[in-house]
Protein backbone atom coordinates (compact mmCIF):
# COMPACT_ATOMS: atom_id res chain seq x y z
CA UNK A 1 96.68 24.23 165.13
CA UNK A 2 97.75 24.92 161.41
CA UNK A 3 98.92 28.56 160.40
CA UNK A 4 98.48 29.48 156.36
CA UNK A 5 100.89 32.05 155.91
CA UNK A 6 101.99 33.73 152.55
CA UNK A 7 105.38 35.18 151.43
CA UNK A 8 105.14 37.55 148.84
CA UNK A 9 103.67 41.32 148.28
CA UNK A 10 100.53 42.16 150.27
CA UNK A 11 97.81 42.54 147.22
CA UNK A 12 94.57 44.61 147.62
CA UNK A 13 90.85 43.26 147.16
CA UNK A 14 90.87 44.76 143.80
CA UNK A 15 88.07 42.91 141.05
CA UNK A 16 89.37 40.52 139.36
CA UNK A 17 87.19 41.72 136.26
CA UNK A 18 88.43 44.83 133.87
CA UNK A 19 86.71 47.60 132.63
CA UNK A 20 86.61 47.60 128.83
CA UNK A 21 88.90 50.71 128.98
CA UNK A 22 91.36 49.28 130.87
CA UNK A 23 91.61 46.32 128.57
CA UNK A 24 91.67 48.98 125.31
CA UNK A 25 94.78 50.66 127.58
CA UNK A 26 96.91 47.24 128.17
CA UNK A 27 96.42 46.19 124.73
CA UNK A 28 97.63 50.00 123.33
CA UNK A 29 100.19 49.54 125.85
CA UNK A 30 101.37 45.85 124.66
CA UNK A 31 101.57 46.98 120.80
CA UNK A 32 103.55 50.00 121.39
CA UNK A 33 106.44 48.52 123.83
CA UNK A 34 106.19 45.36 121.52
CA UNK A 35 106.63 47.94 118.25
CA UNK A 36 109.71 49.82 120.25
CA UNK A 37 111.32 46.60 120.80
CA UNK A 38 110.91 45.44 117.57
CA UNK A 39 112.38 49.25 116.14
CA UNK A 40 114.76 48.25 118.70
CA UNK A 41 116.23 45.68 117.40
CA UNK A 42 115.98 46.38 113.65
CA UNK A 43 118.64 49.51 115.09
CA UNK A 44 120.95 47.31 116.77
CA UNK A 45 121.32 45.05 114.43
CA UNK A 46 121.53 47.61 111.76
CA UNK A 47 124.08 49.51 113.36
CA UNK A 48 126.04 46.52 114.19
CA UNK A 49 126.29 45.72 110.35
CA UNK A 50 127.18 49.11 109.30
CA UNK A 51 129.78 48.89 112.17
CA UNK A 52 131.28 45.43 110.51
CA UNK A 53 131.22 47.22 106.98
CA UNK A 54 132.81 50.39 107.97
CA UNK A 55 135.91 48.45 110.03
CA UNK A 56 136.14 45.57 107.53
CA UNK A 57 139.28 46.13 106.63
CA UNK A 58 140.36 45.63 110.40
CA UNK A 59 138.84 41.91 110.32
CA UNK A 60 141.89 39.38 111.16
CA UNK A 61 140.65 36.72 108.57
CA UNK A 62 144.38 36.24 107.15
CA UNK A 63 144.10 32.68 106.68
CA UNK A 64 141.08 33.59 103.99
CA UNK A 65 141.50 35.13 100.04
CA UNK A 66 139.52 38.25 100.82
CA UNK A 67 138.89 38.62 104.71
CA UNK A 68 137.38 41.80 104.13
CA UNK A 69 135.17 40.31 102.17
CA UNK A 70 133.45 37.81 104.70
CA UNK A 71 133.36 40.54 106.99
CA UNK A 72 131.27 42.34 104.28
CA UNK A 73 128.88 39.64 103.29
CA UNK A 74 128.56 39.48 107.38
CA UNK A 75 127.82 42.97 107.80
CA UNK A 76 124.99 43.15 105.01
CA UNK A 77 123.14 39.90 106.56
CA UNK A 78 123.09 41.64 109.84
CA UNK A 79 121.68 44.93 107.82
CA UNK A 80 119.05 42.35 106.47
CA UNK A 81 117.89 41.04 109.56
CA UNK A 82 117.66 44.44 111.26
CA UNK A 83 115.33 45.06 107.74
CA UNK A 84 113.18 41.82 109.19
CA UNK A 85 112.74 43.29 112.42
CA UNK A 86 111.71 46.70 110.77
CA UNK A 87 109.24 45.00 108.35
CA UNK A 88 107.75 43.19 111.40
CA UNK A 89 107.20 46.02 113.50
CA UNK A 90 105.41 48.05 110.18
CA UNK A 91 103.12 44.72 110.15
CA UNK A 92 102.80 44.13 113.77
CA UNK A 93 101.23 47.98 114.14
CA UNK A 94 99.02 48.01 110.57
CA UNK A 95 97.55 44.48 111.37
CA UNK A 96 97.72 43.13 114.92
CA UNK A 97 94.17 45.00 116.16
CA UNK A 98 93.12 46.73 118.88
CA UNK A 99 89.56 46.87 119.96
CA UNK A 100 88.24 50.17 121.10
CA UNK A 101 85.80 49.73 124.16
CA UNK A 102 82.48 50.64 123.48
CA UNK A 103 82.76 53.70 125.66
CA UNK A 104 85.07 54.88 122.89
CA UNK A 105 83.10 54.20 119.80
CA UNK A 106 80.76 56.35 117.82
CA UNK A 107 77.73 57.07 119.72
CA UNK A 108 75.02 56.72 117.08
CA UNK A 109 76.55 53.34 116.89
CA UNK A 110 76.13 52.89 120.50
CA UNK A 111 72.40 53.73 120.34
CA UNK A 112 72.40 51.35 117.55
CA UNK A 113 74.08 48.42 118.97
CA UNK A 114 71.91 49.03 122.33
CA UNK A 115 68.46 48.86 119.51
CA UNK A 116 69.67 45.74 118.23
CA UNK A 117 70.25 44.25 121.66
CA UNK A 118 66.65 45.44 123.08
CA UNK A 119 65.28 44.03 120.03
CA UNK A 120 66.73 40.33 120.08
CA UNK A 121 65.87 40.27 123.79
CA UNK A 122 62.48 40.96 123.01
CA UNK A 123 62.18 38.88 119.99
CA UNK A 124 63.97 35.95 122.39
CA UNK A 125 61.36 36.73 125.22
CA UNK A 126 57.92 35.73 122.25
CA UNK A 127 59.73 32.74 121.81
């Protein structure tokens, strides 16, 4: 006698299909946490820079000419890569798309697209 028992959370006998909305709302909800995190970072690291440029003089780099200035040049490449993040999100929300469930369209273009469809099956059906 064999027992098949399972450790874990007890799931529900939900579909494993989605409804085009809920598709259109975990795509909306993946570009806008991925955009915050993105915005995110571009702030940390940005503030971290300005943090390195404001307190450069602190910056024990004795042994060095100019410690302050390393500590500079540090601070503005940290400024820069918070810029990359920035420029990333801006491109990440104007191009990465999101498609709109068909519930959501126009609806003269629903009654369109449902034409077209009756008309290829019928075409398909003489064939």
């Amino acid at each position: 006698m064999t027992y098949n028992f399972r450790l874990g959370l007890a799931q529900g006998r939900e579909s494993k299909t989605r409804t085009p909305n809920q598709l259109f709302k975990q795509q909306t909800l993946q570009k806008i946490s991925t955009s915050i995190s993105l915005v995110g970072l571009f702030l940390g690291f940005s503030i971290f820079g300005i943090m390195i440029i404001a307190h450069r003089h602190q910056a024990d780099l004795n042994d060095l000419v100019s410690g302050s200035s390393v500590a500079t040049v540090g601070g503005i490449i940290s400024i820069l890569v918070g810029s990359v993040f920035l420029v990333s999100a801006y491109f990440h929300w104007k191009i990465s798309p999101v498609s709109a469930p068909s519930t959501m369209k126009n609806p003269a273009i629903n009654q369109i697209e449902e034409a077209l469809h009756r008309q290829s099956m019928s075409v398909g059906s003489w064939a």
